[in-house]
C-alpha atoms as a PDB file:
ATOM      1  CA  UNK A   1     -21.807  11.548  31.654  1.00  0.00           C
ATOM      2  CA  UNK A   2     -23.539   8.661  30.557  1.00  0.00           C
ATOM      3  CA  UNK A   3     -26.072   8.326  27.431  1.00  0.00           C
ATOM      4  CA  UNK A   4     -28.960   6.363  27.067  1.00  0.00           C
ATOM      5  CA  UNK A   5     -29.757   4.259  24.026  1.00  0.00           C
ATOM      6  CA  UNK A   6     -32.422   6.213  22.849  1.00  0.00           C
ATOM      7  CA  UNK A   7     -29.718   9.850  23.531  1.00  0.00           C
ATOM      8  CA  UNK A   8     -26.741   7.979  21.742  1.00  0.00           C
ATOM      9  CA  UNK A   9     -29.313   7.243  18.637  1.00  0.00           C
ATOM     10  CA  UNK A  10     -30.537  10.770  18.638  1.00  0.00           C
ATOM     11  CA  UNK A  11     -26.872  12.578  18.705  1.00  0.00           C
ATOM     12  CA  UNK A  12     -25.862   9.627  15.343  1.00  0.00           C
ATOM     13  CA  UNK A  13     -28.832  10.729  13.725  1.00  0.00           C
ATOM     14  CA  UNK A  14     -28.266  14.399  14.411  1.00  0.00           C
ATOM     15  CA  UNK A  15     -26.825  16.916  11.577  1.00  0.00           C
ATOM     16  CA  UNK A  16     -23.222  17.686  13.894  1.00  0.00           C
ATOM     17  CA  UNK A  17     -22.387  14.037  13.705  1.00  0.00           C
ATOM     18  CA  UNK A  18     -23.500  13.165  10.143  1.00  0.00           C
ATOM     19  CA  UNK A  19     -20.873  16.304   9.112  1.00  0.00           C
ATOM     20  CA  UNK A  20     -18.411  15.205  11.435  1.00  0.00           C
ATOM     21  CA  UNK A  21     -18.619  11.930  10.375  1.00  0.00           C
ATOM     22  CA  UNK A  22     -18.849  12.940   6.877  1.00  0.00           C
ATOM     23  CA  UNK A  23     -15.763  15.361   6.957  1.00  0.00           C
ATOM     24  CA  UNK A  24     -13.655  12.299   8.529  1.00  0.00           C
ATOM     25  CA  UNK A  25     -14.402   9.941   5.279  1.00  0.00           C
ATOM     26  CA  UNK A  26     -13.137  12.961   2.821  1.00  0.00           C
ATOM     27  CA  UNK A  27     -10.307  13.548   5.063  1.00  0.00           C
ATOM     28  CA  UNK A  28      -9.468   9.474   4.930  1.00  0.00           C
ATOM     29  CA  UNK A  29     -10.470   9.749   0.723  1.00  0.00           C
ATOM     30  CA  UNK A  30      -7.959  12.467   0.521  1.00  0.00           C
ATOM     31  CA  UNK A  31      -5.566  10.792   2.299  1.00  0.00           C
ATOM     32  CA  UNK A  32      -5.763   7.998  -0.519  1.00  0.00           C
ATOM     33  CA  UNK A  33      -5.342  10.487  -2.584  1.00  0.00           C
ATOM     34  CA  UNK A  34      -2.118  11.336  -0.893  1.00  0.00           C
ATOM     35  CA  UNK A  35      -0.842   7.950  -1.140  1.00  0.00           C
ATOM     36  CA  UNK A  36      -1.564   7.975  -4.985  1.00  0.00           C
ATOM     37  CA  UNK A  37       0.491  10.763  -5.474  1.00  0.00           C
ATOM     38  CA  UNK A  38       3.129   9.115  -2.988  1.00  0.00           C
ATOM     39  CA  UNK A  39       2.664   5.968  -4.940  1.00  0.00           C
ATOM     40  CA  UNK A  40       3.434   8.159  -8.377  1.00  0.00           C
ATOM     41  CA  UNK A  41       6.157   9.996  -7.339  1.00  0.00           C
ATOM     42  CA  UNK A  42       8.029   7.183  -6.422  1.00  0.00           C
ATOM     43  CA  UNK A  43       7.800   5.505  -9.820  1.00  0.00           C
ATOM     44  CA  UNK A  44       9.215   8.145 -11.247  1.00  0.00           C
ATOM     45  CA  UNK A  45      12.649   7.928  -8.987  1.00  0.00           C
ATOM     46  CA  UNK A  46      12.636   4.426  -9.641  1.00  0.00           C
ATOM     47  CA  UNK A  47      13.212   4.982 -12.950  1.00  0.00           C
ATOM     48  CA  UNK A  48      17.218   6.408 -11.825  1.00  0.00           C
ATOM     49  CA  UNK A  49      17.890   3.335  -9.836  1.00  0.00           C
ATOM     50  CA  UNK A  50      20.631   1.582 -11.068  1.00  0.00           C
ATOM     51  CA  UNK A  51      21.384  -2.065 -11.040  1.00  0.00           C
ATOM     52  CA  UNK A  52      23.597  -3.815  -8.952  1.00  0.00           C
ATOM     53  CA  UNK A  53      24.332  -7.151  -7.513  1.00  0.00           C
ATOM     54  CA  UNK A  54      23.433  -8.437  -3.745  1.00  0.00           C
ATOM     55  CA  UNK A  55      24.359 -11.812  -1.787  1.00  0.00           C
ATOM     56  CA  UNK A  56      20.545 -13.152  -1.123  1.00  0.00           C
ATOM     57  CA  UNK A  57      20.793 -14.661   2.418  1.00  0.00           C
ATOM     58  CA  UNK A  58      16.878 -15.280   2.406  1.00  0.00           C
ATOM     59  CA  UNK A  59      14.274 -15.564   0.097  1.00  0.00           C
ATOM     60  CA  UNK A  60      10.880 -17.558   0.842  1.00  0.00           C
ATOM     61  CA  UNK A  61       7.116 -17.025  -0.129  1.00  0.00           C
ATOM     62  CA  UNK A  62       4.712 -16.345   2.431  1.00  0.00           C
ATOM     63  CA  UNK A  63       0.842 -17.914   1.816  1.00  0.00           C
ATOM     64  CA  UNK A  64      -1.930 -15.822   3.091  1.00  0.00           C
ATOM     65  CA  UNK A  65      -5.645 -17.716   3.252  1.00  0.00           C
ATOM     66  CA  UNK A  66      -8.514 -15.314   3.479  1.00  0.00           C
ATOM     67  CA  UNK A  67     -11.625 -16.332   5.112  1.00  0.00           C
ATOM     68  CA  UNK A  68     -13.032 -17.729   1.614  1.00  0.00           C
ATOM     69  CA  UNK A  69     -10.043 -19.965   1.268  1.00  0.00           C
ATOM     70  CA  UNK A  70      -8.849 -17.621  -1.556  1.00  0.00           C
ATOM     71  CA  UNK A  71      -4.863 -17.691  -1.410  1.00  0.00           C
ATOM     72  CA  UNK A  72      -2.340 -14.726  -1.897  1.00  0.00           C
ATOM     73  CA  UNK A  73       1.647 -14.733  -2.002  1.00  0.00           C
ATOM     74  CA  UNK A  74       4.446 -12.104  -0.937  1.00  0.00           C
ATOM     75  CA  UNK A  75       7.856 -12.725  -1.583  1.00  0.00           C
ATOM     76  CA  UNK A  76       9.983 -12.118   1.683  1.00  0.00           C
ATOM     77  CA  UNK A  77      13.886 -11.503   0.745  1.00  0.00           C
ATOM     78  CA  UNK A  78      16.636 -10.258   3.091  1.00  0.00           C
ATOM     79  CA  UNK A  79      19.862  -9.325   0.491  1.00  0.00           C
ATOM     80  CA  UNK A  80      22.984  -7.613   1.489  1.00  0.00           C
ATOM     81  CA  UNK A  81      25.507  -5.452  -0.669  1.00  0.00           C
ATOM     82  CA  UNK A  82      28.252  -3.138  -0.669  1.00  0.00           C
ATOM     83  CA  UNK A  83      27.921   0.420  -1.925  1.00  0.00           C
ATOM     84  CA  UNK A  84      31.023   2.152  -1.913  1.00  0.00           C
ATOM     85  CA  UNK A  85      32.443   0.910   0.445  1.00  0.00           C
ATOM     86  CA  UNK A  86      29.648   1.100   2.702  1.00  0.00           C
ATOM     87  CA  UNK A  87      27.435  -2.469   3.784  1.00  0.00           C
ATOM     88  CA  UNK A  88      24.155  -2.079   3.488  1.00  0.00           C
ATOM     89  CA  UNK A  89      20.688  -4.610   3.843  1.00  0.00           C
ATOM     90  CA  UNK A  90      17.613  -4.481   1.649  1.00  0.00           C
ATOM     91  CA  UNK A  91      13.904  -6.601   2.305  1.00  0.00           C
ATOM     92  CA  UNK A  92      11.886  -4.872  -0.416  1.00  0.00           C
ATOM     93  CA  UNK A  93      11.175  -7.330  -3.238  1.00  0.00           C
ATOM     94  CA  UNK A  94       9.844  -4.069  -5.003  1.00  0.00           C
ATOM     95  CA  UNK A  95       8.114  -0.340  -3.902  1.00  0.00           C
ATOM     96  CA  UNK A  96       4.486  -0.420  -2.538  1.00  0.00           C
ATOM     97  CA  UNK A  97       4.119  -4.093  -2.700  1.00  0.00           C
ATOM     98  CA  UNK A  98       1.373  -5.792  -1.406  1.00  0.00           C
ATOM     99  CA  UNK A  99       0.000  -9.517  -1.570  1.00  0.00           C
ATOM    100  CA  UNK A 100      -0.727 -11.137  -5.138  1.00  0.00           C
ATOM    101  CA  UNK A 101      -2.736 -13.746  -6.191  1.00  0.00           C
ATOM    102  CA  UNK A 102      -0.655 -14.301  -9.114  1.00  0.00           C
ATOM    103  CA  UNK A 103       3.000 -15.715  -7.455  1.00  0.00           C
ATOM    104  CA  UNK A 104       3.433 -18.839  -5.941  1.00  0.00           C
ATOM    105  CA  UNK A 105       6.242 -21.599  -5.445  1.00  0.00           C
ATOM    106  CA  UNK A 106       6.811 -22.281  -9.470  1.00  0.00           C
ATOM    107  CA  UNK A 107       7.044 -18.462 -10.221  1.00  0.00           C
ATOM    108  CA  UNK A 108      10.589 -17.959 -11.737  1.00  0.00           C
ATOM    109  CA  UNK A 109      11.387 -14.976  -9.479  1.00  0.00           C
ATOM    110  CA  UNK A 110      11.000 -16.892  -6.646  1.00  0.00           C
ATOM    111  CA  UNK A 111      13.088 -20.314  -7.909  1.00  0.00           C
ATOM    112  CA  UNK A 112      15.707 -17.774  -9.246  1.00  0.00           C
ATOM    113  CA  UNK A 113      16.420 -16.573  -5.508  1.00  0.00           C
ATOM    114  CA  UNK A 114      15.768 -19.652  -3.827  1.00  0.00           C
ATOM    115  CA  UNK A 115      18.352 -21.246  -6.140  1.00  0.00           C
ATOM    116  CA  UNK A 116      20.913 -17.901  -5.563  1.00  0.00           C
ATOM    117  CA  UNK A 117      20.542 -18.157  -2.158  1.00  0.00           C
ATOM    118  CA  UNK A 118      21.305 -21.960  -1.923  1.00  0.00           C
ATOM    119  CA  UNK A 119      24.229 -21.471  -4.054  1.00  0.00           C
ATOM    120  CA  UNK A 120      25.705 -18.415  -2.050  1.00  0.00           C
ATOM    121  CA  UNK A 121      25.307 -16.471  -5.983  1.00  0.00           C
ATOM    122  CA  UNK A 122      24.849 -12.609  -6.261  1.00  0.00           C
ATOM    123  CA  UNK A 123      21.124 -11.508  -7.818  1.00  0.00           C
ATOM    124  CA  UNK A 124      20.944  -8.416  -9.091  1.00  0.00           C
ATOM    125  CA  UNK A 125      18.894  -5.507  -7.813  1.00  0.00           C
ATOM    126  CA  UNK A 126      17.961  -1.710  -8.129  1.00  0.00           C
ATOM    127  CA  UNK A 127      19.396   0.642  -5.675  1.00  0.00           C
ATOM    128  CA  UNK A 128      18.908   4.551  -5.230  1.00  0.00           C
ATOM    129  CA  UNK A 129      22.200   5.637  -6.315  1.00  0.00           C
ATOM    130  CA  UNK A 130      21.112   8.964  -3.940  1.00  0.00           C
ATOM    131  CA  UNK A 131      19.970   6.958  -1.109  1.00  0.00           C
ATOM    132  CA  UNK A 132      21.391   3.340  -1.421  1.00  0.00           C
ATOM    133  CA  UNK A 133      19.664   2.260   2.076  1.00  0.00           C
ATOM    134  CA  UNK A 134      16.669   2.203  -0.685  1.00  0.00           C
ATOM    135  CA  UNK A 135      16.845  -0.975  -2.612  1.00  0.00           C
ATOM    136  CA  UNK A 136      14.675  -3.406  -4.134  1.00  0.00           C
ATOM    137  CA  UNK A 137      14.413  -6.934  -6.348  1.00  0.00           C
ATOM    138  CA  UNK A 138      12.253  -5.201  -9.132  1.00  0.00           C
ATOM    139  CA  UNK A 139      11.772  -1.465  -9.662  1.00  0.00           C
ATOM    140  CA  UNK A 140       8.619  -1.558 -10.154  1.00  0.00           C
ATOM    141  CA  UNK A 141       5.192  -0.479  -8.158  1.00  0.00           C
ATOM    142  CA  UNK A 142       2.993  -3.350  -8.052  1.00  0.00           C
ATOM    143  CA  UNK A 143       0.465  -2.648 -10.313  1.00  0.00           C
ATOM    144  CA  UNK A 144      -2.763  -2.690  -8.062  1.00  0.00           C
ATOM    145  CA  UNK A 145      -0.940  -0.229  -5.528  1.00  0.00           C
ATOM    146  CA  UNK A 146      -1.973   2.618  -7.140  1.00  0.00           C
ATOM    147  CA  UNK A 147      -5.495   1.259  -8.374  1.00  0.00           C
ATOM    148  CA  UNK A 148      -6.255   0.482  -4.844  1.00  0.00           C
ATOM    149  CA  UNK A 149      -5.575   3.486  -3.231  1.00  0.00           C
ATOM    150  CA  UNK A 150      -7.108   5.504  -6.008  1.00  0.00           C
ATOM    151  CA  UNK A 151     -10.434   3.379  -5.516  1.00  0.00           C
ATOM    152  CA  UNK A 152     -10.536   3.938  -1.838  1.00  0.00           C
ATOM    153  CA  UNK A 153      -9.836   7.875  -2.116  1.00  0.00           C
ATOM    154  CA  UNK A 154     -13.130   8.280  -4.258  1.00  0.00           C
ATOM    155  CA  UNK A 155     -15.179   5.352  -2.051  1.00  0.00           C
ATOM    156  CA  UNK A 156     -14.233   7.587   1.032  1.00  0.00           C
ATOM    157  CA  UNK A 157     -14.605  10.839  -0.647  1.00  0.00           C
ATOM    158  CA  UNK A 158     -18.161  10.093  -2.001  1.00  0.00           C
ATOM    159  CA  UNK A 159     -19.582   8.492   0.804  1.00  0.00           C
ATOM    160  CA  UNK A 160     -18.084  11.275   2.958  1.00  0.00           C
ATOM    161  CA  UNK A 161     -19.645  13.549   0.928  1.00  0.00           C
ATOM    162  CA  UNK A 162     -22.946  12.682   0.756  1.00  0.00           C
ATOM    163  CA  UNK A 163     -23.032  11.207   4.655  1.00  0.00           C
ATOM    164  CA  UNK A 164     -22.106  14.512   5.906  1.00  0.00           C
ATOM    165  CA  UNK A 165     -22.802  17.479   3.603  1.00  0.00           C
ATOM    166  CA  UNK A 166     -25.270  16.524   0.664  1.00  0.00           C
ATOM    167  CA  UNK A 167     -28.138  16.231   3.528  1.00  0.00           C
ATOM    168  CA  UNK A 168     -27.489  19.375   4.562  1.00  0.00           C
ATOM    169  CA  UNK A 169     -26.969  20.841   1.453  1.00  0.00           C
ATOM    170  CA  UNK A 170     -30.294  19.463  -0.319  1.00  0.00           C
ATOM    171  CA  UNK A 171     -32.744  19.923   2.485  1.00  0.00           C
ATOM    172  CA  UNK A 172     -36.231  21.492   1.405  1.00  0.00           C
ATOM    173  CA  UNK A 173     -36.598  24.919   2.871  1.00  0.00           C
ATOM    174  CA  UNK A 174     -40.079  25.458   4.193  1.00  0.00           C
ATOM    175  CA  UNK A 175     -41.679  27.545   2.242  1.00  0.00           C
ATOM    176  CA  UNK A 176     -43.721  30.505   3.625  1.00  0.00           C
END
């Protein structure tokens, strides 16, 4: 079944696909809202990670250019350890991280593993005594992880809101 122009505009502009459309943004807000609570729940278990030291086999910074010429860094590390006997591998410089405008090549973080891993040294890191396949550099949450997602869960939510439901909530009745 194909649709016209003119039938494709009519069915976007009708009420069924404003409040479909509208119910998908709150369900994509909540699930920010999710993430949030993700995001906070795992900064509390951080806090029972213990430290521990790991033989750094790679470390680098990564440069990301946006389209404005605007530059942001991630730190990409690959450690091993032992736990108990056990080997295991980590990559996570910390939980929920995501690109920063605020690292680059000077940032002492980033010397201070390029230097361990040149000189075969151990750096230390936080592992999940409960789970120690979950390790990290830092155990910390970058700090805009949580801002992010918490700004996107209301965006979503209110535009959801009033794309599908506060049309057909506030619509004049005709009166008799």
């Amino acid at each position: 079944m194909r649709f016209s122009p003119r039938q494709s505009l009519k069915l976007l502009k009708s009420k069924k696909a404003g409040t479909l459309i509208g119910a998908l943004m709150i369900l994509i807000g909540l699930g920010a809202f999710a993430h949030v609570l993700k995001i906070t729940w795992d900064e509390r278990a951080l806090k029972n990670w213990v430290p521990h030291l790991a033989q750094v086999e790679r470390a680098a910074i990564n440069t990301h250019v946006n389209d404005k010429g605007g530059k942001s860094y991630t730190i990409d590390v690959i450690y091993s350890f032992d736990w108990e006997g056990r080997a295991f591998k980590g990559m996570r410089y910390r939980l929920h991280d995501k690109a920063s405008p605020h690292a680059d090549e000077t940032d002492k973080v980033v010397t201070d593993l390029l230097r361990t891993q040149q000189d075969g040294g151990q750096y230390p890191i936080f592992v999940n005594p409960k789970n120690p396949a979950q390790s990290a550099i830092l155990n910390t949450v970058h700090p805009k992880a949580k801002s992010s997602s918490l700004f996107l869960g209301f965006l979503f939510s209110i535009l959801g809101y009033f794309t599908g439901f506060k049309g057909t909530l506030s619509r004049k009745r005709p009166r008799a």
